[in-house]
Protein backbone atom coordinates (compact mmCIF):
# COMPACT_ATOMS: atom_id res chain seq x y z
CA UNK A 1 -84.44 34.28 15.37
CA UNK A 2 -82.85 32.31 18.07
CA UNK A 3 -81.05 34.58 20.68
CA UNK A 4 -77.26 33.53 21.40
CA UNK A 5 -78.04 33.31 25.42
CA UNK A 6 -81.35 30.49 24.67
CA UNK A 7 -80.60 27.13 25.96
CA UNK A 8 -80.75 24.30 23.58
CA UNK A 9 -80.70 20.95 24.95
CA UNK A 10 -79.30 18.07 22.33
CA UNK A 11 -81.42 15.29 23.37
CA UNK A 12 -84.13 12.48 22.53
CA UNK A 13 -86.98 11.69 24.47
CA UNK A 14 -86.32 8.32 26.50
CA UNK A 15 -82.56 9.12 27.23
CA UNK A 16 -82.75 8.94 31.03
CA UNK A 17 -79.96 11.39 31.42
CA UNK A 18 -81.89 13.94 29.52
CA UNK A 19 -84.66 13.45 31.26
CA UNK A 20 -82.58 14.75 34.19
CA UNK A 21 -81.84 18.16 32.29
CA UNK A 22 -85.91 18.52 30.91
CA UNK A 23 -86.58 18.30 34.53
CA UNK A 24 -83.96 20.74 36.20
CA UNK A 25 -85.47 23.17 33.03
CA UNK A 26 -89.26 22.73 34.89
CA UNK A 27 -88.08 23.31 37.93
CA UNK A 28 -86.58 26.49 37.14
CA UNK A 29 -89.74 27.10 34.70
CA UNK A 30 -87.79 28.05 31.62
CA UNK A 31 -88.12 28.12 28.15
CA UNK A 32 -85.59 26.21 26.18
CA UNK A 33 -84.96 24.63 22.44
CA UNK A 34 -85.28 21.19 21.77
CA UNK A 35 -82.79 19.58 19.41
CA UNK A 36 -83.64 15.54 19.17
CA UNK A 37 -80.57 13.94 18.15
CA UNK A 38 -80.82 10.18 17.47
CA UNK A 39 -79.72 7.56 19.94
CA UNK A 40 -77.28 5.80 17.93
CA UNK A 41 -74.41 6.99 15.89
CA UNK A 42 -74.11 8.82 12.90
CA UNK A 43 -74.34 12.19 15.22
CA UNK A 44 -73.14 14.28 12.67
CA UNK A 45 -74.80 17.71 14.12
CA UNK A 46 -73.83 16.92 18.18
CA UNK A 47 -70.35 15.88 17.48
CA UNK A 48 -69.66 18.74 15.07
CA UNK A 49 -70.17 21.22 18.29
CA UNK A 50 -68.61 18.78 20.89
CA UNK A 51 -65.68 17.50 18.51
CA UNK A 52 -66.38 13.64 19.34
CA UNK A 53 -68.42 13.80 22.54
CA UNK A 54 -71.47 11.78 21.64
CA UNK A 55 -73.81 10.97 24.79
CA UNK A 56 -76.76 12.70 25.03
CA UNK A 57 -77.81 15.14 26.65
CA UNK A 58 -75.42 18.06 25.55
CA UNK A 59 -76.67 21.88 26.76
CA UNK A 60 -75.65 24.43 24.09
CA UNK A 61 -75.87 28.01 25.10
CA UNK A 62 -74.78 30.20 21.82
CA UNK A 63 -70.84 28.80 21.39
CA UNK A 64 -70.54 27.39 24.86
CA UNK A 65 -71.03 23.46 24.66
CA UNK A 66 -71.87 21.32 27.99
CA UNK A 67 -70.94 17.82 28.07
CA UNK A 68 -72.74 15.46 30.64
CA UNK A 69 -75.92 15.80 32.42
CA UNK A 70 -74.07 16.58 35.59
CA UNK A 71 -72.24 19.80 34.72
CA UNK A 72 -75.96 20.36 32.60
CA UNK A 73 -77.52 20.79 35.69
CA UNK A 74 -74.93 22.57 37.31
CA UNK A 75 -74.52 24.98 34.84
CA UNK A 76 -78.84 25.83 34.94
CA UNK A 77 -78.27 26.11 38.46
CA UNK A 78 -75.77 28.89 37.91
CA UNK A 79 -77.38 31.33 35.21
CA UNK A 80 -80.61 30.75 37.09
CA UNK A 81 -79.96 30.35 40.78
CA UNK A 82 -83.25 31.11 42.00
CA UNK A 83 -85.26 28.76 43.26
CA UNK A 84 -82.24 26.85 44.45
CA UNK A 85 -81.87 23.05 43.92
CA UNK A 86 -78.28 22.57 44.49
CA UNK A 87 -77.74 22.26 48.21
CA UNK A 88 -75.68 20.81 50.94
CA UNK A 89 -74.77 16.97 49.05
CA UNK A 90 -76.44 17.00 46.46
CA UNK A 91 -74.44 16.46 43.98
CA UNK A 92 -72.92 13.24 46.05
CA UNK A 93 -76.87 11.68 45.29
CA UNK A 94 -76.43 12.82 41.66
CA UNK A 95 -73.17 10.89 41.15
CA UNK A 96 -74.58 7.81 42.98
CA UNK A 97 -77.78 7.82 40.83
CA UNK A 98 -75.48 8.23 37.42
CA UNK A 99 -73.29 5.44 38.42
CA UNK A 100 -74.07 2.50 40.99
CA UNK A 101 -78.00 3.21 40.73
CA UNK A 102 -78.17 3.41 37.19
CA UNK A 103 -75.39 0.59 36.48
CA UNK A 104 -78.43 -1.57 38.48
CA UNK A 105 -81.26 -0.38 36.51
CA UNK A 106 -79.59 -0.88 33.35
CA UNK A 107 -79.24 -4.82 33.16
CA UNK A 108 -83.04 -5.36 34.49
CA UNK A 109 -84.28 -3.22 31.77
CA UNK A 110 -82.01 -5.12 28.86
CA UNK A 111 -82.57 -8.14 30.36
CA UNK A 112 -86.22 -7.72 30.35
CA UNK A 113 -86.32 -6.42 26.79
CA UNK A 114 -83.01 -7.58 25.16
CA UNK A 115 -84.28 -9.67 22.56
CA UNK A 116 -86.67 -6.80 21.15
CA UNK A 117 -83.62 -4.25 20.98
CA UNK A 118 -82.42 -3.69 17.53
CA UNK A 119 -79.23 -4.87 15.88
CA UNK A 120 -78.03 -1.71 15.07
CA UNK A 121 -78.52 -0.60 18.46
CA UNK A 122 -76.57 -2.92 20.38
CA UNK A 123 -73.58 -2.59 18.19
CA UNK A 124 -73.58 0.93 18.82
CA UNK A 125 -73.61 0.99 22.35
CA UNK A 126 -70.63 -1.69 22.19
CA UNK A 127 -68.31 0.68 20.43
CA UNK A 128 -69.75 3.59 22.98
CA UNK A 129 -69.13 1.13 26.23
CA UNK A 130 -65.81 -0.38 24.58
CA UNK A 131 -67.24 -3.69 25.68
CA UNK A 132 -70.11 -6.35 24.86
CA UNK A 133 -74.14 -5.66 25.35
CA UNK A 134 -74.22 -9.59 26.76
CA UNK A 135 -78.20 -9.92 26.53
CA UNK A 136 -78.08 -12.94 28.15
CA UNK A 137 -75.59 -12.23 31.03
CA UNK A 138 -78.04 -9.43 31.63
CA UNK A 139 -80.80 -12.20 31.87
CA UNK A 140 -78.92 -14.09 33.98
CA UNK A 141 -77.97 -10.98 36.43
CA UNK A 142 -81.35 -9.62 36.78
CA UNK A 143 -83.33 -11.53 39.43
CA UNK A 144 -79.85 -10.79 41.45
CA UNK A 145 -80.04 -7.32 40.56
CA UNK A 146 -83.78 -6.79 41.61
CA UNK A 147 -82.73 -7.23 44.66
CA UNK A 148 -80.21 -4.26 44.36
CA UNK A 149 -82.57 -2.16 42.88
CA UNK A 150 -85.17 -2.73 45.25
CA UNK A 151 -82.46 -1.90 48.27
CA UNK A 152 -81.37 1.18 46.38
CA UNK A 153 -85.00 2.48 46.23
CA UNK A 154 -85.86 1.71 49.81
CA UNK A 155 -83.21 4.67 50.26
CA UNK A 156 -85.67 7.25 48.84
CA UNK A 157 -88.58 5.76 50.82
CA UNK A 158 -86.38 6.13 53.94
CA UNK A 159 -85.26 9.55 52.95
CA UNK A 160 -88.19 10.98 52.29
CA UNK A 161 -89.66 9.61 55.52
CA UNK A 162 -87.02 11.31 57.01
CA UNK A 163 -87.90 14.50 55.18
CA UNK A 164 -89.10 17.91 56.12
CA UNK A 165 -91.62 17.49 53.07
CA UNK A 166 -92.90 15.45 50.77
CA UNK A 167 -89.22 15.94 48.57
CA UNK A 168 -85.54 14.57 49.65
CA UNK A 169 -85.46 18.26 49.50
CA UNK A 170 -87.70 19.26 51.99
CA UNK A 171 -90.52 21.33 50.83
CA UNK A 172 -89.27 22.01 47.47
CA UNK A 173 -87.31 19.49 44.99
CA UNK A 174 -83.44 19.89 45.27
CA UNK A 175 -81.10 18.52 42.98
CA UNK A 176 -81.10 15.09 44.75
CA UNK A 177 -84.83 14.32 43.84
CA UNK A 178 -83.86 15.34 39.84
CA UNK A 179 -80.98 12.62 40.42
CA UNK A 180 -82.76 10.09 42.17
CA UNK A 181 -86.14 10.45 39.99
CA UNK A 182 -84.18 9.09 37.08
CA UNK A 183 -83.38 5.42 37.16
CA UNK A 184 -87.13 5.42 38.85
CA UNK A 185 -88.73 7.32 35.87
CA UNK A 186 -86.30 5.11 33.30
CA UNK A 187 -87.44 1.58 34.76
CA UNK A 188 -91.27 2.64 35.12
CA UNK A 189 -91.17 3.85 31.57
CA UNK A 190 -89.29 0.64 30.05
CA UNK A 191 -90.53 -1.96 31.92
CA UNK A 192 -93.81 -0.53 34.12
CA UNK A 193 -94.93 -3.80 35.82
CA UNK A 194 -90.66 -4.50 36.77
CA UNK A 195 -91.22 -1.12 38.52
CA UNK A 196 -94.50 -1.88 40.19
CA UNK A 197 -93.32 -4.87 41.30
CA UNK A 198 -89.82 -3.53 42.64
CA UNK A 199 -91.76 -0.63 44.17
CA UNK A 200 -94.27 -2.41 46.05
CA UNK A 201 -95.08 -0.99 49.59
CA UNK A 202 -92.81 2.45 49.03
CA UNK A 203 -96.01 4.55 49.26
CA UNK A 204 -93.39 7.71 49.66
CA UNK A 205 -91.81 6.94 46.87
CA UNK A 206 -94.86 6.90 44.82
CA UNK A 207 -96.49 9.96 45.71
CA UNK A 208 -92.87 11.43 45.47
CA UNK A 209 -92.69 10.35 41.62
CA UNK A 210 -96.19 11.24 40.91
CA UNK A 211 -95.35 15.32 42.19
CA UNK A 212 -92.56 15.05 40.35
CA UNK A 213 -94.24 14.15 37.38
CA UNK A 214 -96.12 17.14 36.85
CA UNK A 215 -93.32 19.80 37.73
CA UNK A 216 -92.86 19.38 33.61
CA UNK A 217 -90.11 20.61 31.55
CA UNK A 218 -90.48 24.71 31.27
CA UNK A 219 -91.59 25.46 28.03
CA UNK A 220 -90.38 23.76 25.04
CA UNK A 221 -89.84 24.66 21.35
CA UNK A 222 -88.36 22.42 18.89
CA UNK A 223 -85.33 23.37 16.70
CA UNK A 224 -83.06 21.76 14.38
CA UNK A 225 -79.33 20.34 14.17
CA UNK A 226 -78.89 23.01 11.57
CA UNK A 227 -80.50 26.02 13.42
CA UNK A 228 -78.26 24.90 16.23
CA UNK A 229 -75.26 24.82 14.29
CA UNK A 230 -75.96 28.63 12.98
CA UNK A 231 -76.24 29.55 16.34
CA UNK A 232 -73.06 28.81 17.22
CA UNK A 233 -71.70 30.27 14.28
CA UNK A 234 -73.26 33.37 14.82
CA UNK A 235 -72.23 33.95 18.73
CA UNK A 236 -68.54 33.94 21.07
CA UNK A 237 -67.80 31.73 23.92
CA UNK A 238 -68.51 32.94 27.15
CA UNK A 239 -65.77 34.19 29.95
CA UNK A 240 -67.20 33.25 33.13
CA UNK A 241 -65.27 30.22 33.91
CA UNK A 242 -63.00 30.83 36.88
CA UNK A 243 -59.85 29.70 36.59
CA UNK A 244 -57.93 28.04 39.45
CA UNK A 245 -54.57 28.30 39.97
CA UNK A 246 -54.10 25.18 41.99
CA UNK A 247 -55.88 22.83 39.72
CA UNK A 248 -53.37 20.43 39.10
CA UNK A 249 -53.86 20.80 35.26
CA UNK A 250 -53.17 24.37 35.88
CA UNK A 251 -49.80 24.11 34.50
CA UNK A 252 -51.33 23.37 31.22
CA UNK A 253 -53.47 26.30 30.63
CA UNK A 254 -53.42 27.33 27.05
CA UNK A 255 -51.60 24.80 26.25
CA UNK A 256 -53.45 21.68 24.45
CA UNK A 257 -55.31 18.81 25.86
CA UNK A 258 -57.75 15.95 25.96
CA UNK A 259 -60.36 15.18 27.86
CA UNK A 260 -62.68 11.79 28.00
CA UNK A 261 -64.93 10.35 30.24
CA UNK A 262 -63.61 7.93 32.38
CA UNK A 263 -65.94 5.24 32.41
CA UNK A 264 -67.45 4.78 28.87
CA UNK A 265 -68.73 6.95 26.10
CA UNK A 266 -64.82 7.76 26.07
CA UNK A 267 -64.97 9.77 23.05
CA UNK A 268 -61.46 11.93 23.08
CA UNK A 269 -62.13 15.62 22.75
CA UNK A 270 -58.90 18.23 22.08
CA UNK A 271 -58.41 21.59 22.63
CA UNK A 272 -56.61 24.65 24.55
CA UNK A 273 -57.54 24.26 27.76
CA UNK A 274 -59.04 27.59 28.89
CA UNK A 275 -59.91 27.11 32.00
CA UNK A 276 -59.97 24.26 35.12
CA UNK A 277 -61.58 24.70 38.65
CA UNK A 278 -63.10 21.78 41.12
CA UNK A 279 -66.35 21.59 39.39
CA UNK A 280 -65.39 22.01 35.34
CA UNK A 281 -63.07 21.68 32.61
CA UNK A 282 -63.37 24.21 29.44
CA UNK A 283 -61.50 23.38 26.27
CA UNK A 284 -61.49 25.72 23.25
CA UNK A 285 -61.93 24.23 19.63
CA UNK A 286 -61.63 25.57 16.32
CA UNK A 287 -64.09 23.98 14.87
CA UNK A 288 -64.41 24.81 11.12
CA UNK A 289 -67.04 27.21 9.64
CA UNK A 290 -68.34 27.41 13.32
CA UNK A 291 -65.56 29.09 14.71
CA UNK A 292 -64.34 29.07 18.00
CA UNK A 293 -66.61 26.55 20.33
CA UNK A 294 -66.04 26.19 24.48
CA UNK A 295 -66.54 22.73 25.43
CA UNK A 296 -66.80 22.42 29.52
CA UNK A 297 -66.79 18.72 31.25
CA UNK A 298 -67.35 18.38 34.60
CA UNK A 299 -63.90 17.72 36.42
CA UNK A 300 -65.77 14.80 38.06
CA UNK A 301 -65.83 11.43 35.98
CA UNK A 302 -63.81 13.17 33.16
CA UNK A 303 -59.59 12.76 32.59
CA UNK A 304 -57.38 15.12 31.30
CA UNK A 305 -53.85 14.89 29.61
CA UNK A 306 -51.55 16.73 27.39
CA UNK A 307 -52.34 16.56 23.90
């Protein structure tokens, strides 16, 4: 029996944004479900709880759906707010390591291993990016791009010189070591000798990865699409959203909406909006024989319009 306030992460193992979320989970040593949902389309078991939102990871907490690894991690931070990780900016590094950082790492990777990467897969990630996976323009961008990457990462090793401790963080991992640990963890696992190569010298950096290595991922138990669903159709949405006022969606509380992500993945999602504030957006669905889901986006990298 799965209780309605368990965490279930929607995930699969070498998404680099759900690494992010496995990680926050160690830090804060907790138990959670593991759902593995594929890494292509048909997602008939994520989308049926997000209506249309198909990136992975997705955090499910009984009827309450979070979209985004950002909010993900904002959202563990809140139910669990001790040990802290979220402080000062924070989540500034996050949104540079989701965006410029990992629009870097991206290209080196595909350009490295393009030409093993199935079929299937590249035609799904051109209907989730709305535009071509160009193999060979990544080829041709990726000595360029080492160079970025390289740059980008001699930003950790200068931070963490910098440090109190051996974490951006200071003695203890913050949020910007989860954020910035990513595109390192994603290259090194993809393409290991890339990484050694592009991390040559950054001593800090290595001993940095290797502690963060074995903080782990809490304790995990594996679940199904199904078990998730019944969860959901078992348990209410949550209140605890504050509202505010002078949102400038405000004006359109109650009232239908949708919300996409604003660079790709833009998947529309509709529903009452239930609540808006600086750091979320919360949209209720109907959704069928599950009832009556809460989807939350972070208000960061997300638009929002009148239905």
């Amino acid at each position: 029996m799965v209780a309605a306030a368990e965490i279930i992460l929607h995930h699969y193992d070498a998404s680099p944004f759900s690494e992010k979320a496995r990680l926050m989970l160690g830090l804060k040593a907790l138990a959670w479900r593991s759902v593995v949902t594929p890494n292509m389309m048909p997602k008939p078991d994520l989308v049926s709880l997000t209506g249309g939102y198909r990136r992975a990871p997705v955090m499910q907490v009984g009827a309450d759906v979070f979209c985004d690894s950002q909010l993900i991690l904002a959202e563990i931070e809140r139910r669990v707010p001790s040990p802290a990780v979220a402080r000062g900016m924070d989540r500034a590094v996050n949104l540079w390591a989701d965006r410029p950082f990992f629009q870097t790492t991206v290209p080196i990777i595909f350009g490295e291993l393009g030409d093993k990467v199935p079929r299937a897969f590249i035609e799904d990630r051109e209907k989730l990016s709305g535009r071509a996976f160009d193999v060979a323009a990544m080829k041709a961008s990726s000595t360029p791009l080492r160079g970025q990457w390289r740059a980008q990462a001699a930003w950790i090793e200068s931070a963490l010189a910098a440090s109190a401790g051996p974490f951006l963080g200071g003695e203890r991992p913050s949020l910007a070591d989860v954020s910035a640990y990513m595109n390192v963890w994603f290259l090194a696992g993809a393409t290991p000798a890339v990484a050694g190569n592009l991390l040559a010298g950054f001593e800090r950096v290595r001993r940095w990865r290797e502690s963060l290595a074995t903080v782990g991922h809490g304790v995990r138990a594996e679940m199904t699409g199904a078990e998730a669903l019944a969860v959901a159709r078992a348990a209410d949405p949550g209140h605890f959203t504050e509202h505010d006022p002078a949102d400038p969606i405000a004006a359109l509380r109650g009232e239908k909406i949708t919300v996409r992500a604003d660079d790709y993945g833009r998947d529309v999602v509709a529903g009452a909006l239930v609540a808006a504030n600086a750091e979320r957006l919360v949209v209720q669905r109907e959704a069928g024989d599950l009832g009556r889901i809460h989807v939350h986006f972070p208000r960061v990298g997300y638009m929002a319009a009148p239905a």
